[in-house]
C-alpha atoms as a PDB file:
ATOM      1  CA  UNK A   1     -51.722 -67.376 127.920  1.00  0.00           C
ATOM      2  CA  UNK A   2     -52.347 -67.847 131.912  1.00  0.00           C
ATOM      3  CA  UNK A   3     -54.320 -66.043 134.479  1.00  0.00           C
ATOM      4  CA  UNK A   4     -51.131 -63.998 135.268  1.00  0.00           C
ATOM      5  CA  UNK A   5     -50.612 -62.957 131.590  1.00  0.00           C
ATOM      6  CA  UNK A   6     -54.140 -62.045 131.070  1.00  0.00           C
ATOM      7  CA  UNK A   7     -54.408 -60.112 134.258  1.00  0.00           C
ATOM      8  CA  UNK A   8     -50.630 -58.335 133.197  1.00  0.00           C
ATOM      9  CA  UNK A   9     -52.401 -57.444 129.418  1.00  0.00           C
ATOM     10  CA  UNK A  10     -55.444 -55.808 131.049  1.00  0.00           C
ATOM     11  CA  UNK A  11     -53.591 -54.182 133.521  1.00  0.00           C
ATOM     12  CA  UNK A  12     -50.811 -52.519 130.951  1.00  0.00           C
ATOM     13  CA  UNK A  13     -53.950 -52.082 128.740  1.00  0.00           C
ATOM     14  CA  UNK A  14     -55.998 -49.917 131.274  1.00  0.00           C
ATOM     15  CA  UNK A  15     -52.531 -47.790 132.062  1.00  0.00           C
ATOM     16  CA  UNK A  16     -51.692 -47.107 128.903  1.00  0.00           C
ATOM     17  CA  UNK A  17     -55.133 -46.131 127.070  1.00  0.00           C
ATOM     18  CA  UNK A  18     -56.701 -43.069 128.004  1.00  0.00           C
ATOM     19  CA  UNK A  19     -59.658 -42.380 125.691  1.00  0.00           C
ATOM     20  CA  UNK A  20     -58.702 -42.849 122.102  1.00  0.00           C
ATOM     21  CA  UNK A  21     -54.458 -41.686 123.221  1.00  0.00           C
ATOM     22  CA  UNK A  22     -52.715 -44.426 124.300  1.00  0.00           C
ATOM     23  CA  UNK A  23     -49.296 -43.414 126.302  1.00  0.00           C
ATOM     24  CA  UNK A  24     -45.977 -44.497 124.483  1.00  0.00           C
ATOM     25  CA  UNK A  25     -44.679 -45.722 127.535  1.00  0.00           C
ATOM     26  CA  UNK A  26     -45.187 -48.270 130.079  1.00  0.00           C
ATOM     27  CA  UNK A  27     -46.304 -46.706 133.506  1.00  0.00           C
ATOM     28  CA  UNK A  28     -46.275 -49.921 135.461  1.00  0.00           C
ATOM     29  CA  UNK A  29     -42.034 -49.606 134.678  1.00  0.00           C
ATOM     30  CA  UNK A  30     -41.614 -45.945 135.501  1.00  0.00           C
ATOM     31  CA  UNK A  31     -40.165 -46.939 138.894  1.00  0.00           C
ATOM     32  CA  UNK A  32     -37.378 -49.397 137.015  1.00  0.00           C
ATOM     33  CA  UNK A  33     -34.018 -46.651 136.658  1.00  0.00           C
ATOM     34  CA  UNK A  34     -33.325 -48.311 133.288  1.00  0.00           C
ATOM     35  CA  UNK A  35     -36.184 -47.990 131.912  1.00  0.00           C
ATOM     36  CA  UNK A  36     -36.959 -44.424 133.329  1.00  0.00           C
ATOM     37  CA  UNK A  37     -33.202 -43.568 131.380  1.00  0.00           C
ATOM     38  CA  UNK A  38     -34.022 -45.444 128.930  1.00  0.00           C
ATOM     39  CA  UNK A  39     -37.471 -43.473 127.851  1.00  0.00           C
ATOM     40  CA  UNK A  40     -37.014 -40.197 129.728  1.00  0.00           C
ATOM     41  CA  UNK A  41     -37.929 -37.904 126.778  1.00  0.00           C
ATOM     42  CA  UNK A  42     -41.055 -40.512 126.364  1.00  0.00           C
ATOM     43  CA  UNK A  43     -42.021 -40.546 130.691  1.00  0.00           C
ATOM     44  CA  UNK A  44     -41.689 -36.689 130.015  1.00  0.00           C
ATOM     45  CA  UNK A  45     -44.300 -36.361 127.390  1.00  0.00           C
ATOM     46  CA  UNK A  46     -46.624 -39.183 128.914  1.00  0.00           C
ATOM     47  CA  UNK A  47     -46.315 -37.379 131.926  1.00  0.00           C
ATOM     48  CA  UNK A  48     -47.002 -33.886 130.382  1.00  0.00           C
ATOM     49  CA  UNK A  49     -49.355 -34.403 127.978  1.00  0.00           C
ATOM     50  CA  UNK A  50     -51.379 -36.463 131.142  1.00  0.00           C
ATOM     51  CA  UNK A  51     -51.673 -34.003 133.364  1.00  0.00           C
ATOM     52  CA  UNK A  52     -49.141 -35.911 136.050  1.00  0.00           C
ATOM     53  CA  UNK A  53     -46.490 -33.084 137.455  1.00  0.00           C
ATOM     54  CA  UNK A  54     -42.940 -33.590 137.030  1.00  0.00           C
ATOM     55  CA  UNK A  55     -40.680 -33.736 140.128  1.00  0.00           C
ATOM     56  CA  UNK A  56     -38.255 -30.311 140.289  1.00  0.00           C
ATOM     57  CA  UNK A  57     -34.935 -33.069 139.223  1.00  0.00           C
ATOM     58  CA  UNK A  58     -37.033 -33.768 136.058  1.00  0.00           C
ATOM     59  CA  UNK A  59     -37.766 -29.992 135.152  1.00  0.00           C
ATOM     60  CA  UNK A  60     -34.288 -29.374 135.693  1.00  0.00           C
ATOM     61  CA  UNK A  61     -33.061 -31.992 133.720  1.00  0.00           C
ATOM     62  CA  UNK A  62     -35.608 -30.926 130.887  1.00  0.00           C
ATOM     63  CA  UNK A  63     -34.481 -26.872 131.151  1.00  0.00           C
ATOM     64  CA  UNK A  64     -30.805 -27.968 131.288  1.00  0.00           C
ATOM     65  CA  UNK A  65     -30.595 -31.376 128.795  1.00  0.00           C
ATOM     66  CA  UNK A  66     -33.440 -30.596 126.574  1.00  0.00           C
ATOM     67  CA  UNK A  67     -33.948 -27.226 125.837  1.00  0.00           C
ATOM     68  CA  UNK A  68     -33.682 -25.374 122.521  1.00  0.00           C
ATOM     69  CA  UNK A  69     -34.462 -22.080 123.397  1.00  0.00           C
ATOM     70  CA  UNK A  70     -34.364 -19.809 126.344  1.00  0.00           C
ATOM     71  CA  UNK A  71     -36.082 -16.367 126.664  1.00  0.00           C
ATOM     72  CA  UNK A  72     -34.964 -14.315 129.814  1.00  0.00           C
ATOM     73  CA  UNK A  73     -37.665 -11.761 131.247  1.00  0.00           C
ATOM     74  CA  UNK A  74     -37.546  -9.070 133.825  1.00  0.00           C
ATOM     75  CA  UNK A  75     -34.424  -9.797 135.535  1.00  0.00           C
ATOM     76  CA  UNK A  76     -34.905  -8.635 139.843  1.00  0.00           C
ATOM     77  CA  UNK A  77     -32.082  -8.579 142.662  1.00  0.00           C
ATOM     78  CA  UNK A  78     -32.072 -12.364 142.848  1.00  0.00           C
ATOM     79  CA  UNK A  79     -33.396 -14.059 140.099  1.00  0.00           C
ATOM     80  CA  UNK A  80     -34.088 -13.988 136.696  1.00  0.00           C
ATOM     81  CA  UNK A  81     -37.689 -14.507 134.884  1.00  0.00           C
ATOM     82  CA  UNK A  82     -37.016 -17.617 132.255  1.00  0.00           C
ATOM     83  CA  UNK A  83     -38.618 -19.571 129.744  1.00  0.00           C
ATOM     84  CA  UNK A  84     -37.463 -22.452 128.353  1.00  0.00           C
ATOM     85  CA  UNK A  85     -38.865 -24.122 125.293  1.00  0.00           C
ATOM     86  CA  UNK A  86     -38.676 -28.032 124.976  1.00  0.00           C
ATOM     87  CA  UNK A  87     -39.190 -30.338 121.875  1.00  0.00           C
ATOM     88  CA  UNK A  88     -41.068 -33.518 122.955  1.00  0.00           C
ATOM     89  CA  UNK A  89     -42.535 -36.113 119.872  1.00  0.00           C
ATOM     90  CA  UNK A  90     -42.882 -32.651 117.802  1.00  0.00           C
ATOM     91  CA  UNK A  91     -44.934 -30.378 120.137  1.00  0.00           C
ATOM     92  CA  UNK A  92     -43.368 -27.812 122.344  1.00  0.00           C
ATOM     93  CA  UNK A  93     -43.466 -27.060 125.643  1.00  0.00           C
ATOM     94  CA  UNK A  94     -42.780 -24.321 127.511  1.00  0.00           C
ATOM     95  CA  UNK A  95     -41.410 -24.272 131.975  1.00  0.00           C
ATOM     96  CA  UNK A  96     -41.337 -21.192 133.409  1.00  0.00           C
ATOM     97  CA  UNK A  97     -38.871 -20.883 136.156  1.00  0.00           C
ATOM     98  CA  UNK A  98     -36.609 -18.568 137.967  1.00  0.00           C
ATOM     99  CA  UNK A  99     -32.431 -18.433 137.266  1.00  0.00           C
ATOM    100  CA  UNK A 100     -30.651 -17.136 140.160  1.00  0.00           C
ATOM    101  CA  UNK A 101     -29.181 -14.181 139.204  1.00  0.00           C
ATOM    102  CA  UNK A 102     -25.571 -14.839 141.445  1.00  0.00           C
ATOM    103  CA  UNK A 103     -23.589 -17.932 141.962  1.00  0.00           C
ATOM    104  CA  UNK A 104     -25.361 -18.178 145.625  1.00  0.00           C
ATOM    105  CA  UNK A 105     -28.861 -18.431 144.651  1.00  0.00           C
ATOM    106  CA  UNK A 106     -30.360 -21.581 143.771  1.00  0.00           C
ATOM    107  CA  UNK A 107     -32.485 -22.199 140.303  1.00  0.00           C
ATOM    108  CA  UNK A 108     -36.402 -22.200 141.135  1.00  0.00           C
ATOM    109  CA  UNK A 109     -39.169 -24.173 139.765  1.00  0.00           C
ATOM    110  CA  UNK A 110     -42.723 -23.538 140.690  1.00  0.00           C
ATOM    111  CA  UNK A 111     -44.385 -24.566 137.417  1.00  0.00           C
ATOM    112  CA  UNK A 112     -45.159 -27.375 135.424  1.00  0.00           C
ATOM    113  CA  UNK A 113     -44.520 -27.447 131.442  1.00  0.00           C
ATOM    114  CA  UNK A 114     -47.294 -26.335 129.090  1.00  0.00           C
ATOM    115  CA  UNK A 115     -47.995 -26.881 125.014  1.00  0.00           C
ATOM    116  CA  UNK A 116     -46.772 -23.658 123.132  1.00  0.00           C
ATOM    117  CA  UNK A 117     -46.530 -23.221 119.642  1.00  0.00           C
ATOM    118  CA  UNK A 118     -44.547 -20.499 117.531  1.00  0.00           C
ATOM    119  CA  UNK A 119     -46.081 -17.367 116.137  1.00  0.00           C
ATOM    120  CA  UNK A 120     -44.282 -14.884 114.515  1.00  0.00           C
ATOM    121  CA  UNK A 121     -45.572 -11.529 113.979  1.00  0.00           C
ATOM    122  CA  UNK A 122     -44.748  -8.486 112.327  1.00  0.00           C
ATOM    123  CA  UNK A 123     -44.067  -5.743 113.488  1.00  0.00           C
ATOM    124  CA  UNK A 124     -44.405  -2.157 112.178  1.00  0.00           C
ATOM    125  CA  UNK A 125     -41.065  -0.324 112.424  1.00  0.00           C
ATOM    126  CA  UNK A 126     -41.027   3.711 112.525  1.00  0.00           C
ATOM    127  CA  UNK A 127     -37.784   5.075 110.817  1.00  0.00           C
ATOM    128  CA  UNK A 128     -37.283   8.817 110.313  1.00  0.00           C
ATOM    129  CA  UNK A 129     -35.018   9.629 106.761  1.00  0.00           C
ATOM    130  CA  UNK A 130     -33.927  12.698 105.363  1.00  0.00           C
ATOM    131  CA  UNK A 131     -35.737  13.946 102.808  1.00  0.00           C
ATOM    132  CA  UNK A 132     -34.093  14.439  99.412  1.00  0.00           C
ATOM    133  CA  UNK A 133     -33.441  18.423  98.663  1.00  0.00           C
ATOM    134  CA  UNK A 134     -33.394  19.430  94.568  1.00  0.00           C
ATOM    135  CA  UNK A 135     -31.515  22.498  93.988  1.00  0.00           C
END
């Protein structure tokens, strides 16, 4: 192993470990379009679960390539309040964003992605039923 090889080892070494988590992909490659196709799902969660925002083609390509569920909220002139959930390495993430609500207005993106997980509740339901009359 040469000086170069060494120095390329430490280098991926000190990218990729953070702590005790190591990233599952390469950083120092991110820039290389086949490997950024390649590993998107991977870059995504590396660059989630690492704090490093994704670029508004990236959530896009998340909400509209990835998603598995979508959860519309109040709903204005405009736009639409949206959630989408995405399933990264088995954790889920949620983006909130705003749909344009006509064909003219443009898809928004403000936030990043954050961990969710699924609870499901129960929820008391009042019904009212006729009472049974003996005669």
């Amino acid at each position: 192993m040469n000086a170069n090889d060494k120095l390329k080892k430490w280098i991926n070494h000190n990218y990729l470990t953070q702590g005790d988590r190591r990233m599952i992909t390469d950083k120092t490659k991110w820039n290389d379009n086949d490997y950024y196709g390649d590993n998107f799902k991977e870059i995504m969660y590396d660059k989630i679960t690492e704090g490093i925002d994704l670029t508004k083609g990236e959530l896009k390509e998340l909400v509209f390539d990835y998603q598995f569920e979508e959860l519309e909220g109040d709903r204005g002139r405009w736009s639409i309040t949206t959630q989408s959930i995405i399933e990264l390495r088995d954790k889920c993430f949620a983006i909130d964003w705003e749909k344009g609500a006509t064909e003219m207005q443009e898809n928004e993106f403000y936030n990043q992605p954050y961990e969710v997980k699924k609870v499901e509740k129960m929820v008391p339901v009042t019904e009212w039923i006729p009472v049974k009359q003996d005669s």
